[in-house]
N, C-alpha and C. Protein backbone atom coordinates (compact mmCIF):
# COMPACT_ATOMS: atom_id res chain seq x y z
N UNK A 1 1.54 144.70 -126.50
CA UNK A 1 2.31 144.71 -127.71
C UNK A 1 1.65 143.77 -128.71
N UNK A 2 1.74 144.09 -129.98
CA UNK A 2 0.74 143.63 -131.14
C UNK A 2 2.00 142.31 -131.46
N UNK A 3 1.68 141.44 -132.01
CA UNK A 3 2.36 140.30 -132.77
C UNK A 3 3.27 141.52 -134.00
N UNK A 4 2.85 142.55 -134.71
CA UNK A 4 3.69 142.64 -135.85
C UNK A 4 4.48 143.73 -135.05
N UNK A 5 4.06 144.50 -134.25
CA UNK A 5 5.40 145.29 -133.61
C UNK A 5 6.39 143.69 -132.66
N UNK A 6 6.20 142.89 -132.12
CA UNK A 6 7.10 141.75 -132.25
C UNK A 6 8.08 141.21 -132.95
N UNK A 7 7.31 141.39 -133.99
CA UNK A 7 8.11 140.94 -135.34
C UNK A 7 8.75 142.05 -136.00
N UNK A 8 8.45 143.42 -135.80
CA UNK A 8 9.68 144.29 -135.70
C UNK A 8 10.43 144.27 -135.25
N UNK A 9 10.40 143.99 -133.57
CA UNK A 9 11.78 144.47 -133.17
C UNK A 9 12.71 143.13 -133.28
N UNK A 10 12.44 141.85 -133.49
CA UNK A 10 13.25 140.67 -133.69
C UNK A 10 13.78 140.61 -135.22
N UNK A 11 13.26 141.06 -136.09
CA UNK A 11 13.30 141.65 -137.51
C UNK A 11 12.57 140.02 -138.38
N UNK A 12 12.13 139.57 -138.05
CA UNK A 12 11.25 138.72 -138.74
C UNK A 12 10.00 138.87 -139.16
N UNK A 13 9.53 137.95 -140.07
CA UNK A 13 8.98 138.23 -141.63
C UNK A 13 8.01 137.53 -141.39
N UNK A 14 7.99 135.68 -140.41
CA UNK A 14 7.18 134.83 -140.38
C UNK A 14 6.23 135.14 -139.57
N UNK A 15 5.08 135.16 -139.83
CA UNK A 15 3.92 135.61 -138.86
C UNK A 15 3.66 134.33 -138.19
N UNK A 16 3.22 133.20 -138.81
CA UNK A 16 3.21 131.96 -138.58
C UNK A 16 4.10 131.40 -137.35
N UNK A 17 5.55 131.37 -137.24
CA UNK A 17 6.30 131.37 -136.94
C UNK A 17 6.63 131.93 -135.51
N UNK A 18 6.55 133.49 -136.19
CA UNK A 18 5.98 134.31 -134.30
C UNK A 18 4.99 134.00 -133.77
N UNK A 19 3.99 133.28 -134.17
CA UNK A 19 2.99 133.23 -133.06
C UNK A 19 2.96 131.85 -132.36
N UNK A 20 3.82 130.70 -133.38
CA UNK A 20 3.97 129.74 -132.80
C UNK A 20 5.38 129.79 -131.57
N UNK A 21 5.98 130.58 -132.02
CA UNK A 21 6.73 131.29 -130.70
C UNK A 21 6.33 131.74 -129.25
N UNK A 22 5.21 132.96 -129.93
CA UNK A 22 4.66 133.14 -128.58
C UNK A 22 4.10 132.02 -127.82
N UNK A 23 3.35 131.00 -128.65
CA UNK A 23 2.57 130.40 -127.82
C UNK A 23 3.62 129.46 -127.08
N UNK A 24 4.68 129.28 -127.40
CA UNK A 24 5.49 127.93 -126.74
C UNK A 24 5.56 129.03 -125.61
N UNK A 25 6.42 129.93 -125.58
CA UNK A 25 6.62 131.04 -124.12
C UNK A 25 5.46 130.98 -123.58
N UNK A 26 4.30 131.28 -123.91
CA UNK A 26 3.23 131.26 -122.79
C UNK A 26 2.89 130.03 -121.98
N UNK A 27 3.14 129.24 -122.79
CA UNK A 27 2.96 127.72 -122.19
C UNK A 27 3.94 127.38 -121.22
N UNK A 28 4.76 127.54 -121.36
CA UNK A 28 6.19 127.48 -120.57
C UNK A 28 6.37 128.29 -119.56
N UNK A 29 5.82 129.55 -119.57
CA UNK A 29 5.64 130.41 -118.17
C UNK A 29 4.51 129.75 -117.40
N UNK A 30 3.56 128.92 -118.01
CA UNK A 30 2.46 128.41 -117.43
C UNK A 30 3.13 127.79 -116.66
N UNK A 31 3.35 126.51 -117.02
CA UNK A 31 4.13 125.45 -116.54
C UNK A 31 5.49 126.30 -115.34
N UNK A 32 5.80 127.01 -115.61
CA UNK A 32 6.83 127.52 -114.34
C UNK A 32 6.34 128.13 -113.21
N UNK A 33 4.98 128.82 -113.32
CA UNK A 33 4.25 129.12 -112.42
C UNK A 33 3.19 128.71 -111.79
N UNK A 34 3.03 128.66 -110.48
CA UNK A 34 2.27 128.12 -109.91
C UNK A 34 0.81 128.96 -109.80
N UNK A 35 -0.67 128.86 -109.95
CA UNK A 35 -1.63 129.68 -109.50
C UNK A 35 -2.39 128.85 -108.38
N UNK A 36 -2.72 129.54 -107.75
CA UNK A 36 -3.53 129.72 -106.59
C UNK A 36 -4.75 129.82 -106.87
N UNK A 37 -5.56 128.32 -107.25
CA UNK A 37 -7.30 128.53 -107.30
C UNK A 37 -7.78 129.33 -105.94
N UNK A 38 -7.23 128.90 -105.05
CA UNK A 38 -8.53 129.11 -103.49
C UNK A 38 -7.61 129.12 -102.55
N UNK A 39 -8.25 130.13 -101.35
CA UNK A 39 -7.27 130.01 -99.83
C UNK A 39 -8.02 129.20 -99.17
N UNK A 40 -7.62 129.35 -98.06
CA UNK A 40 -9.32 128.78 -97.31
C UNK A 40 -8.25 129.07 -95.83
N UNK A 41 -9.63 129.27 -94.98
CA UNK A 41 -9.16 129.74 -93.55
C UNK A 41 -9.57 128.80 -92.74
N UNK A 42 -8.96 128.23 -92.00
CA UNK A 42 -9.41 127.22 -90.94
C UNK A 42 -9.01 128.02 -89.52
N UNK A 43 -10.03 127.85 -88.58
CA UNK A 43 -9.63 128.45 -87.01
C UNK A 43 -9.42 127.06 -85.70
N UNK A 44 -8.23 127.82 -85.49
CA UNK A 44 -6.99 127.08 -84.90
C UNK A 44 -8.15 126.16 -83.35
N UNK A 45 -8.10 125.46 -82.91
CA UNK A 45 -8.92 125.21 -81.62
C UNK A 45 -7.64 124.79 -80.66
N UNK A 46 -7.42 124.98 -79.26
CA UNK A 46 -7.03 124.83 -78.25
C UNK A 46 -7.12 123.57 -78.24
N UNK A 47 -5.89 122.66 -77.87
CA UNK A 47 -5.41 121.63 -77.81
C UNK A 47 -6.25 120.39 -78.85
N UNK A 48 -6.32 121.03 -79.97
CA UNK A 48 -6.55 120.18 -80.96
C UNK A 48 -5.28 120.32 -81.84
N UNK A 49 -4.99 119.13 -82.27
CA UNK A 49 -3.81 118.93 -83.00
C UNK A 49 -3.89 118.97 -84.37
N UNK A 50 -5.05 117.69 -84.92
CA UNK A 50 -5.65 117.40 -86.24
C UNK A 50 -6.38 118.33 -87.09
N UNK A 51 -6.72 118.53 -88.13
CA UNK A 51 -7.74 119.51 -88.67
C UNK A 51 -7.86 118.56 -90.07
N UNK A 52 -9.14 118.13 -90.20
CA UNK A 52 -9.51 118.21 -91.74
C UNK A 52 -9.36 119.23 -92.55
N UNK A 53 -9.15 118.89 -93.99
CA UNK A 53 -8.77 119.96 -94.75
C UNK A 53 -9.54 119.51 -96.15
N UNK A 54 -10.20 120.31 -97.00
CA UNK A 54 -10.80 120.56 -98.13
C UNK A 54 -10.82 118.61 -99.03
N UNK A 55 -11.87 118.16 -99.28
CA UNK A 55 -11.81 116.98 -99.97
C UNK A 55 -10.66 117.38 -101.52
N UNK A 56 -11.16 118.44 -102.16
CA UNK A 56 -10.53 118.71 -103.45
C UNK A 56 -9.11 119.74 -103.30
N UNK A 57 -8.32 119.62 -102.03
CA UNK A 57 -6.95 119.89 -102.03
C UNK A 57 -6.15 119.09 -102.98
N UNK A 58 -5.31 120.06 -103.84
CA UNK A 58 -4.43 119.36 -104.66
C UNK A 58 -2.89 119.36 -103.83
N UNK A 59 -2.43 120.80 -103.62
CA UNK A 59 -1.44 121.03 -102.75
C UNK A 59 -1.47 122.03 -102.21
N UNK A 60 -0.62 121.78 -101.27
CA UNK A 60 -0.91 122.99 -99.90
C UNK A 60 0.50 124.21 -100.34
N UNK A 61 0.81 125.04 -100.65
CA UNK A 61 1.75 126.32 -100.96
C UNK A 61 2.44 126.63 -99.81
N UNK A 62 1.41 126.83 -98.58
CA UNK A 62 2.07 127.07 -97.38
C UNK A 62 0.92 127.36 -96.27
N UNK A 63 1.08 127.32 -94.90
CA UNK A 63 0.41 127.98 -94.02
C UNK A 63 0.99 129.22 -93.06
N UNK A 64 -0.18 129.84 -92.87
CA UNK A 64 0.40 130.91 -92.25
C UNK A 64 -0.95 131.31 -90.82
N UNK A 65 -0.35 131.65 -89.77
CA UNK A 65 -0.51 131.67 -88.36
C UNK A 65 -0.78 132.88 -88.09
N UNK A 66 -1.85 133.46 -87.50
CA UNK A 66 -1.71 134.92 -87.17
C UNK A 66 -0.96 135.44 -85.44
N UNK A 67 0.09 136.21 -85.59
CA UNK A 67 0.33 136.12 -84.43
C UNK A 67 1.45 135.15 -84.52
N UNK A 68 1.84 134.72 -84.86
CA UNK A 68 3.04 133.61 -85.21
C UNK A 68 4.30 134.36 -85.37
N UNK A 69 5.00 134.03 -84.30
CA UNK A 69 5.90 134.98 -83.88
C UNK A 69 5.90 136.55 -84.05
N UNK A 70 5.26 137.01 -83.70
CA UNK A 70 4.77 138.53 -84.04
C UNK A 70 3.69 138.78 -82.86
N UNK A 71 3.66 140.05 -82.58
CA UNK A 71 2.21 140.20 -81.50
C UNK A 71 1.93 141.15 -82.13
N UNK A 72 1.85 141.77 -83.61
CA UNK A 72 0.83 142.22 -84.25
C UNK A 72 -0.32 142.18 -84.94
N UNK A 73 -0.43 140.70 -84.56
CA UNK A 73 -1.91 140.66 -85.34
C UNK A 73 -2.01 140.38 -86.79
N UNK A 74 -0.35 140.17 -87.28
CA UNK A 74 0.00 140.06 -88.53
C UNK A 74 -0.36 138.48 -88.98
N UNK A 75 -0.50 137.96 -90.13
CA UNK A 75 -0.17 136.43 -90.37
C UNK A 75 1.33 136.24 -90.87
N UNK A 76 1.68 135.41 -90.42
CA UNK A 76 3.32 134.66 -90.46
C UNK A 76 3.40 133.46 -91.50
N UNK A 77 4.53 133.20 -91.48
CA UNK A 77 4.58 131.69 -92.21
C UNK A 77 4.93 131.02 -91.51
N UNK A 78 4.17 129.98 -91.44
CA UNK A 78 4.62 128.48 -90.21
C UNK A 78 5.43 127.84 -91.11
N UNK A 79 6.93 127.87 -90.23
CA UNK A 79 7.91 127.24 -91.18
C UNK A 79 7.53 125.61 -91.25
N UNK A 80 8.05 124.79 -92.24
CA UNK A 80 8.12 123.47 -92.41
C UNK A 80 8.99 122.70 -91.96
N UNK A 81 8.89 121.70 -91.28
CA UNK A 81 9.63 120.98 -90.24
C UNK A 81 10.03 120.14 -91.04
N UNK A 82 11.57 119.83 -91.36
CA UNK A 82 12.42 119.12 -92.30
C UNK A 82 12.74 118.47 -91.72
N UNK A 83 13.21 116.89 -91.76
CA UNK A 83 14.25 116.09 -90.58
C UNK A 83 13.68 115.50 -89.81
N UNK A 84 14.64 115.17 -88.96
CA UNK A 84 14.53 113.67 -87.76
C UNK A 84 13.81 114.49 -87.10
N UNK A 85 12.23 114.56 -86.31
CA UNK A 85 12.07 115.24 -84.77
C UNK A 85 12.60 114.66 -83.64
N UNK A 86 13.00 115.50 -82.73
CA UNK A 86 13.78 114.84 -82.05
C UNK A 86 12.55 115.19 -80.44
N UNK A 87 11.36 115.71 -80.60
CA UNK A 87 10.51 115.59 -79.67
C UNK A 87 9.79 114.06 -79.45
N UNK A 88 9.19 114.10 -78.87
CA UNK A 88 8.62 113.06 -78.64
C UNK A 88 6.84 113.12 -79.06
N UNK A 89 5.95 112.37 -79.76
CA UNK A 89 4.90 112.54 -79.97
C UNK A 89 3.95 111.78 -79.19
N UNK A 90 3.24 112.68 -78.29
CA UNK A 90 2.30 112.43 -77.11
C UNK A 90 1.15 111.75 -77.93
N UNK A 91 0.87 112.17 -79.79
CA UNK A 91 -0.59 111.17 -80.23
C UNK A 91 -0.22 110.05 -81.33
N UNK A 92 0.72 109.82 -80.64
CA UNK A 92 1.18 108.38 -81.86
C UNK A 92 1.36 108.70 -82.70
């Protein structure tokens, strides 16, 4: 959609005006949405607990497990552990 069919259907005159409009909305959907520079795959090792992860991680979105509760071969979401654990931790 063009800026002056915009300004048709709102019935305004200011061109100026609408575009300083649009730009606040675009900025503001920015800011509400999150993008995703990079995935990255790490493979799981047998009784390793730890894993380094990327020097230039900003934040992590989520992880996901293949086979994680599923025996299709699918990837899952490893839920996030909220709260007191009430296991006991065998590595300090």
């Amino acid at each position: 959609m063009k800026v002056q069919e915009l300004m048709e259907r709102v019935g305004s005159t200011n061109t100026g005006l609408m575009l300083a409009y649009i730009k606040d909305g675009l900025e503001e959907m920015n800011i509400d949405s999150e993008t995703i520079i990079e995935s990255v795959k790490l493979d799981i090792v047998k009784d390793q607990r730890n894993y380094d992860l990327p020097s230039d991680s900003v934040q992590i979105t989520g992880i996901r497990a293949k086979n994680h509760l599923n025996s299709n071969d699918d990837y899952a979401p490893v839920p996030r552990l909220i709260g007191k654990v009430f296991i006991g931790d065998s590595d300090g």
